[in-house]
PDB file of N, CA and C in Angstrom:
ATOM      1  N   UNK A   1     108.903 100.147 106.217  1.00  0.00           N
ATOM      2  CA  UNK A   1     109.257  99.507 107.464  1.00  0.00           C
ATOM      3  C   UNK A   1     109.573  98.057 107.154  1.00  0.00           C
ATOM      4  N   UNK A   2     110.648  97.437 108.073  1.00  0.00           N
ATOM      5  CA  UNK A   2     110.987  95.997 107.600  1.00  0.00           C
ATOM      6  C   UNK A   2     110.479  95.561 108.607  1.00  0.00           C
ATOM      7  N   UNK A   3     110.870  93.963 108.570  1.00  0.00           N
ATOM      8  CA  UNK A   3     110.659  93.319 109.825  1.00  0.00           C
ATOM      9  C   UNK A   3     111.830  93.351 110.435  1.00  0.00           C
ATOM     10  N   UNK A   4     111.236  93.495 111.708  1.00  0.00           N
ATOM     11  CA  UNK A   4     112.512  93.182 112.989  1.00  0.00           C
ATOM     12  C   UNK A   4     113.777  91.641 112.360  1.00  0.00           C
ATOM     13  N   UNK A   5     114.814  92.177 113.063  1.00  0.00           N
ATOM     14  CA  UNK A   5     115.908  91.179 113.283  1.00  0.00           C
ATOM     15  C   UNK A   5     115.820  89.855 114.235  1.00  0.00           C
ATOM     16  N   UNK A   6     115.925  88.967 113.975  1.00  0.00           N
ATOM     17  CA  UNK A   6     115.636  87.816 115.234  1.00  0.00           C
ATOM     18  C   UNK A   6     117.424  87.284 115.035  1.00  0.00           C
ATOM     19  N   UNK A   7     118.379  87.076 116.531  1.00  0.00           N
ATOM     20  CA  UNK A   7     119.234  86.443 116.575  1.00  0.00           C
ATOM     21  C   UNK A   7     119.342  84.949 116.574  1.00  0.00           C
ATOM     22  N   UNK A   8     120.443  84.738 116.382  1.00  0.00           N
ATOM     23  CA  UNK A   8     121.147  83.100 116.082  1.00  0.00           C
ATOM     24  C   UNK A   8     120.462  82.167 117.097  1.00  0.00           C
ATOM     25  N   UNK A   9     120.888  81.105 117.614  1.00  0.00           N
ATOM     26  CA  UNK A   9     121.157  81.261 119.020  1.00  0.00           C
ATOM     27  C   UNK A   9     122.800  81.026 119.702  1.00  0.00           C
ATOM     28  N   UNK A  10     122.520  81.358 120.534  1.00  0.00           N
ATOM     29  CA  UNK A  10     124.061  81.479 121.068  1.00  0.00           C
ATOM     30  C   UNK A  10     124.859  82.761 120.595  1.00  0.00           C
ATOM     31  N   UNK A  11     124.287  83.958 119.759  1.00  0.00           N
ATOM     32  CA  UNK A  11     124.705  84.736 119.195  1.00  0.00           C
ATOM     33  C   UNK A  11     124.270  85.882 119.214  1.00  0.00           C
ATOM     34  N   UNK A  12     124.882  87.047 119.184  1.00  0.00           N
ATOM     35  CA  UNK A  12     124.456  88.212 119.279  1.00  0.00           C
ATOM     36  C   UNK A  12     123.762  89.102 118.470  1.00  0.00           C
ATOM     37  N   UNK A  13     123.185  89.641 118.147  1.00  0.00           N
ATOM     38  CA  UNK A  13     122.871  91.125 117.062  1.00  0.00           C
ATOM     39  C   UNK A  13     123.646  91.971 117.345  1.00  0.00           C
ATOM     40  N   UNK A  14     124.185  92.682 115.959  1.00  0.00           N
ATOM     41  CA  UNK A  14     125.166  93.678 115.779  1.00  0.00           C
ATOM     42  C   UNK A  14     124.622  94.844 116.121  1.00  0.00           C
ATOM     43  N   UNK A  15     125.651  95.741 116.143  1.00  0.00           N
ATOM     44  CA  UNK A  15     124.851  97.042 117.095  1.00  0.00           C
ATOM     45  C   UNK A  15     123.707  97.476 115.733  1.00  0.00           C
ATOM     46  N   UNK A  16     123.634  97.663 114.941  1.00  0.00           N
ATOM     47  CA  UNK A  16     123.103  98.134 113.469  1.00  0.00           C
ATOM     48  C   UNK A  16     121.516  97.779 113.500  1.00  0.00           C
ATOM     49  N   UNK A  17     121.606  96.306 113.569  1.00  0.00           N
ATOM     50  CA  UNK A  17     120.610  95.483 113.492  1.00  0.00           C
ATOM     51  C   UNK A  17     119.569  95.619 114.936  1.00  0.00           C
ATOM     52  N   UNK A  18     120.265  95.622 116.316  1.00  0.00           N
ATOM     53  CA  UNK A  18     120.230  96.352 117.550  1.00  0.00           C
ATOM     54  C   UNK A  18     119.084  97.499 117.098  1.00  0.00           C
ATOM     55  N   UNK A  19     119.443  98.805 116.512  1.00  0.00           N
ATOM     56  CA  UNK A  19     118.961 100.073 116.585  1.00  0.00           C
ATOM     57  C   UNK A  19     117.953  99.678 115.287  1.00  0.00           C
ATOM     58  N   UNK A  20     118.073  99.289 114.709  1.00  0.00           N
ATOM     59  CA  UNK A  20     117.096  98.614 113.582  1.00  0.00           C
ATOM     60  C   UNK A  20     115.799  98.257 114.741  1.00  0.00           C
ATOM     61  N   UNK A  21     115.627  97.109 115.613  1.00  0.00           N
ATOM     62  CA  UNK A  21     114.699  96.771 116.331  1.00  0.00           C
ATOM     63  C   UNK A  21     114.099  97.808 116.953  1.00  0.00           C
ATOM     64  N   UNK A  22     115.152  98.904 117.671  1.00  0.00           N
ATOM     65  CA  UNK A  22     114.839  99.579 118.293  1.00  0.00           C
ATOM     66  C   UNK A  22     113.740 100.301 118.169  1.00  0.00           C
ATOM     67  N   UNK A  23     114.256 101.009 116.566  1.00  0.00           N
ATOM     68  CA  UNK A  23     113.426 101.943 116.075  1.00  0.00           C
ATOM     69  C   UNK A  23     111.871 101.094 115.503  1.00  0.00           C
ATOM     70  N   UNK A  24     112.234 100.248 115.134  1.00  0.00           N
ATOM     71  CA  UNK A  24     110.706  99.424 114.705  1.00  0.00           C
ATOM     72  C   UNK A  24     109.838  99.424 115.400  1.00  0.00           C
ATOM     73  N   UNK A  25     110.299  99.324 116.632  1.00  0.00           N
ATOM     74  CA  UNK A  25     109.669  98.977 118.147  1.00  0.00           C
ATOM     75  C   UNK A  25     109.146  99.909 117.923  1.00  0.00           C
ATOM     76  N   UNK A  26     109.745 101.759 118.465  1.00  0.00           N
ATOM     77  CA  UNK A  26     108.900 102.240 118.641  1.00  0.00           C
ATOM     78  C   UNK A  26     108.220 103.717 117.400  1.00  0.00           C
ATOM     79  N   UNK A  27     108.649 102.827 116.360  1.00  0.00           N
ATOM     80  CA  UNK A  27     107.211 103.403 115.822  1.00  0.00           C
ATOM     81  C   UNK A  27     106.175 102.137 115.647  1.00  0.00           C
ATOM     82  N   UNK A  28     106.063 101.248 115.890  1.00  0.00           N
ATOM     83  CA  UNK A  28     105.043 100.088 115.735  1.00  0.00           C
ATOM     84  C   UNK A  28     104.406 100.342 117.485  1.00  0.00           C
ATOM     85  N   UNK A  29     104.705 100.680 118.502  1.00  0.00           N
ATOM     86  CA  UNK A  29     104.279 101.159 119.420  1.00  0.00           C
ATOM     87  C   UNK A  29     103.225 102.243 118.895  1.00  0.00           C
ATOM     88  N   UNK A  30     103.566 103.209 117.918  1.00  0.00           N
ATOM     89  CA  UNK A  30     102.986 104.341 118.016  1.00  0.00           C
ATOM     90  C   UNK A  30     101.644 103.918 117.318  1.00  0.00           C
ATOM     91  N   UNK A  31     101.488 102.985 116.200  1.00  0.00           N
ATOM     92  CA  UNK A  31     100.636 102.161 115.694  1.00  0.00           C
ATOM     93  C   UNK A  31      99.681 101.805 116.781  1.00  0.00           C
ATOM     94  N   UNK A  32     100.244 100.951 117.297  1.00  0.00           N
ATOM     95  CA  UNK A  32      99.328 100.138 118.683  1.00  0.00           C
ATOM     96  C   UNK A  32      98.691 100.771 119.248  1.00  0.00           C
ATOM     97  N   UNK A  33      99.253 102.408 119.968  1.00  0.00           N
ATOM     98  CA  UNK A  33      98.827 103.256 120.729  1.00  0.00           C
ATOM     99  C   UNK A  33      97.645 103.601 119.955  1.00  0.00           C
ATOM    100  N   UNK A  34      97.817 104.039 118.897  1.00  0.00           N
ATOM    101  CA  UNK A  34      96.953 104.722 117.742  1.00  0.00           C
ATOM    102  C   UNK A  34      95.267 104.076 117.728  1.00  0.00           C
ATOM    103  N   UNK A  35      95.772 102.718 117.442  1.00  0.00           N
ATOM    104  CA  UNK A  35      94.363 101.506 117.457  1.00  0.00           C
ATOM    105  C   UNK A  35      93.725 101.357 118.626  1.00  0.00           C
ATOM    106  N   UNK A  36      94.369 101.715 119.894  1.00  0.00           N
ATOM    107  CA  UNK A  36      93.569 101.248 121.127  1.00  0.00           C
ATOM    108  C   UNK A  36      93.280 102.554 121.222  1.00  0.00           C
ATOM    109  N   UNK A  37      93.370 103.826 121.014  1.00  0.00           N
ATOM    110  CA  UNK A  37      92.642 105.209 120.836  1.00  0.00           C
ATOM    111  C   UNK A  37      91.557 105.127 120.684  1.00  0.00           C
ATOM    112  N   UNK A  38      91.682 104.664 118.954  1.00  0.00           N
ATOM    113  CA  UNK A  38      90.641 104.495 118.396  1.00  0.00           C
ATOM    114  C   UNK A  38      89.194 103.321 118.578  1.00  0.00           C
ATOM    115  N   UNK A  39      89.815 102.585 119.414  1.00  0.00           N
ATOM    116  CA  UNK A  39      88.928 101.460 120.158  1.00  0.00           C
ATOM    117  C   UNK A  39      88.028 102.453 121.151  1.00  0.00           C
ATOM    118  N   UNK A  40      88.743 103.625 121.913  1.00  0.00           N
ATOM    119  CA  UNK A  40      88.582 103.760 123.264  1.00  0.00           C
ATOM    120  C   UNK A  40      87.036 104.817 122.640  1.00  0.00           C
ATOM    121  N   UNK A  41      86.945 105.887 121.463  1.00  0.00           N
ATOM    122  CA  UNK A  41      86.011 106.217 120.621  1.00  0.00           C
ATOM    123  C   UNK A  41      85.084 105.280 120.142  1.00  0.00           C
ATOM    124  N   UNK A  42      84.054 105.573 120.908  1.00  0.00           N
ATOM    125  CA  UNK A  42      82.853 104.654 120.190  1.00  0.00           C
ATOM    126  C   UNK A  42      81.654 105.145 119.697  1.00  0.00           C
ATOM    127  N   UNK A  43      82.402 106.431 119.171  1.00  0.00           N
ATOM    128  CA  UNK A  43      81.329 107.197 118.083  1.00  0.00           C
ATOM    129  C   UNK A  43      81.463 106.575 116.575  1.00  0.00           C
ATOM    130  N   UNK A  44      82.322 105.773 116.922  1.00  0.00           N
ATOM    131  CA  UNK A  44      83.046 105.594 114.952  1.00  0.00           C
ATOM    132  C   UNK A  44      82.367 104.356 114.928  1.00  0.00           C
ATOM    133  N   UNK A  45      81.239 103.301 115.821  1.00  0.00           N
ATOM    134  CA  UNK A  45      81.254 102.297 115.542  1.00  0.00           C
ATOM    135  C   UNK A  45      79.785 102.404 115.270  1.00  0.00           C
ATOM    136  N   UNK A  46      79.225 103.669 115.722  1.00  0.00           N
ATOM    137  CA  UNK A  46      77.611 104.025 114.878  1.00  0.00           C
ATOM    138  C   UNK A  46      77.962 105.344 113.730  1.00  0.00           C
ATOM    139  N   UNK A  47      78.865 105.140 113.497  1.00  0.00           N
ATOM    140  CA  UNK A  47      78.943 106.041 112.405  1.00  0.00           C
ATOM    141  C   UNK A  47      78.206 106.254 111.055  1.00  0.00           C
ATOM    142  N   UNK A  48      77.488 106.670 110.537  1.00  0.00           N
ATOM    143  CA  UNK A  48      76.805 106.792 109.434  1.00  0.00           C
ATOM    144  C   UNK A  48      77.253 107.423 107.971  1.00  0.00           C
ATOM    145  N   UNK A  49      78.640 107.364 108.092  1.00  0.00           N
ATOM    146  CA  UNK A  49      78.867 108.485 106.673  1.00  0.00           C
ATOM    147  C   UNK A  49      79.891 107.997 105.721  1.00  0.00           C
ATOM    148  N   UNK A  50      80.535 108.723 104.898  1.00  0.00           N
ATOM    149  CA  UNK A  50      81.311 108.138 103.868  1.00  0.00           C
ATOM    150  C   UNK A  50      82.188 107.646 104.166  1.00  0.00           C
ATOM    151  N   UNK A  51      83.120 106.943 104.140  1.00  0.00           N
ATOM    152  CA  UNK A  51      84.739 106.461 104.374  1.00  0.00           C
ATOM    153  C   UNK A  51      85.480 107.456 104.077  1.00  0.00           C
ATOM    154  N   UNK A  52      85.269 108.434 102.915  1.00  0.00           N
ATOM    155  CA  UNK A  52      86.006 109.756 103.170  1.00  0.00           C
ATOM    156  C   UNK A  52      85.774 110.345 104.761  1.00  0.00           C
ATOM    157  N   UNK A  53      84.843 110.424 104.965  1.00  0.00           N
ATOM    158  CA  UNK A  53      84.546 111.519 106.107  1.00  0.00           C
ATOM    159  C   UNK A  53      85.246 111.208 107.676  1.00  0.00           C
ATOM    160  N   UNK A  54      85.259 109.749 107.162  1.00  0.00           N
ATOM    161  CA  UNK A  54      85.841 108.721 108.696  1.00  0.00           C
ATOM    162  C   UNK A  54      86.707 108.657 108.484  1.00  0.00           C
ATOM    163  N   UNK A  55      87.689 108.756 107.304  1.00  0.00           N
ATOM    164  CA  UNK A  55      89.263 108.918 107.239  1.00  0.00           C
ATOM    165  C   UNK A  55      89.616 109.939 108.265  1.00  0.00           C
ATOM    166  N   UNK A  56      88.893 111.233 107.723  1.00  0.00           N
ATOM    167  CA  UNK A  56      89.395 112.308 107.940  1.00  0.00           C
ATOM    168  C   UNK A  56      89.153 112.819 109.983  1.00  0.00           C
ATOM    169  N   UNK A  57      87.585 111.869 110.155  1.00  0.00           N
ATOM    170  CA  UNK A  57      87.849 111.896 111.616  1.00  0.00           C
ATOM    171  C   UNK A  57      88.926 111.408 112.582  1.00  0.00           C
ATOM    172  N   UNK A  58      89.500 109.845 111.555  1.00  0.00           N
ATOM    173  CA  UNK A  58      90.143 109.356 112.406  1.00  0.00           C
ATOM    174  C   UNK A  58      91.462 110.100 112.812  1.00  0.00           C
ATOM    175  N   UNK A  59      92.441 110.549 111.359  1.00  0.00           N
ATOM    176  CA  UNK A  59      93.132 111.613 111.106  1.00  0.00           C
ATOM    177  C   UNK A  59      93.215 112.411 112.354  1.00  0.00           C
ATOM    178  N   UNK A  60      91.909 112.666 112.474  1.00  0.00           N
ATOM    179  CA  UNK A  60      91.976 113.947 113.519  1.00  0.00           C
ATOM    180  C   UNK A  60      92.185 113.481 115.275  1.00  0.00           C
ATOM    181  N   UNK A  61      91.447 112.105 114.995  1.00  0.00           N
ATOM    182  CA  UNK A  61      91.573 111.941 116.288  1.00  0.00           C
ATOM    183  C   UNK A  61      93.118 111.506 116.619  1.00  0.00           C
ATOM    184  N   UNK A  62      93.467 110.819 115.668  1.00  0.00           N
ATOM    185  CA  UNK A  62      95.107 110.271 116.134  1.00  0.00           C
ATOM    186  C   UNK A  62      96.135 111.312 116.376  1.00  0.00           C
ATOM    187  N   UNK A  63      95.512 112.919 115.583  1.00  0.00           N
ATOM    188  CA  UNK A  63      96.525 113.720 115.524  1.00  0.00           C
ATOM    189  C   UNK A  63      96.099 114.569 116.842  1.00  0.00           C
ATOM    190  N   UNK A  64      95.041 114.649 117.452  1.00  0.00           N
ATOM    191  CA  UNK A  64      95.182 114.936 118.987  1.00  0.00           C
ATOM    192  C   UNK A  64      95.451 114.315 119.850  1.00  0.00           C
ATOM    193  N   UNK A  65      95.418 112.717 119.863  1.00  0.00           N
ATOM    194  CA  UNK A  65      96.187 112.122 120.493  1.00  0.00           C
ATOM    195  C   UNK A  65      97.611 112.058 120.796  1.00  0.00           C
ATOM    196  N   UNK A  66      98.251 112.043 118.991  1.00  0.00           N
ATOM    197  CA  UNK A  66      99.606 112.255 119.556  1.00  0.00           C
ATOM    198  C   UNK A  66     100.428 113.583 119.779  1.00  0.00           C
ATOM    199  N   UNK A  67      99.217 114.368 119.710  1.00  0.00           N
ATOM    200  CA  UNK A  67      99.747 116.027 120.318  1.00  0.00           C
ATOM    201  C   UNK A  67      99.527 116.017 121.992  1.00  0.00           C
ATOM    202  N   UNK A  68      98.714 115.561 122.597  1.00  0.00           N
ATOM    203  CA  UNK A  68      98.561 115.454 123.812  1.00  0.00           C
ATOM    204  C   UNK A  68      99.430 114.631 124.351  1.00  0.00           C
ATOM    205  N   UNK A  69     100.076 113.812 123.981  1.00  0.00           N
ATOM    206  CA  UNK A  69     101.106 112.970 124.514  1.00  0.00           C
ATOM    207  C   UNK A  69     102.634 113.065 124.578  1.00  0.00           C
TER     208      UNK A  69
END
């Protein structure tokens, strides 16, 4: 992923650069969505177990999230 395009001033973005933002936007949306999920779970913040094991919860939780949506 790059960083977004920022215009001139007085000047436009090309259509290219345009759909470039676009798409950044919204997968960096899907990010955001992802983290305030995981905020909204507050089993993970007494969690007791390996960092393997909490990978694999989080995994799970993001991937029912973005199946329900």
């Amino acid at each position: 992923m790059g960083t977004p395009f920022k215009r001139r001033k007085h000047r436009r973005l090309g259509t290219r650069k345009r759909l470039f933002n676009r798409h950044h936007a919204q997968v960096r949306a899907l990010g955001e969505q992802g983290a305030a999920t995981l905020k909204d779970w507050h089993v993970l913040r007494k969690a007791r177990c390996s960092p393997a094991r909490i990978t694999t919860i989080v995994q799970v939780i993001l991937a029912l999230h973005h199946h329900t949506n």
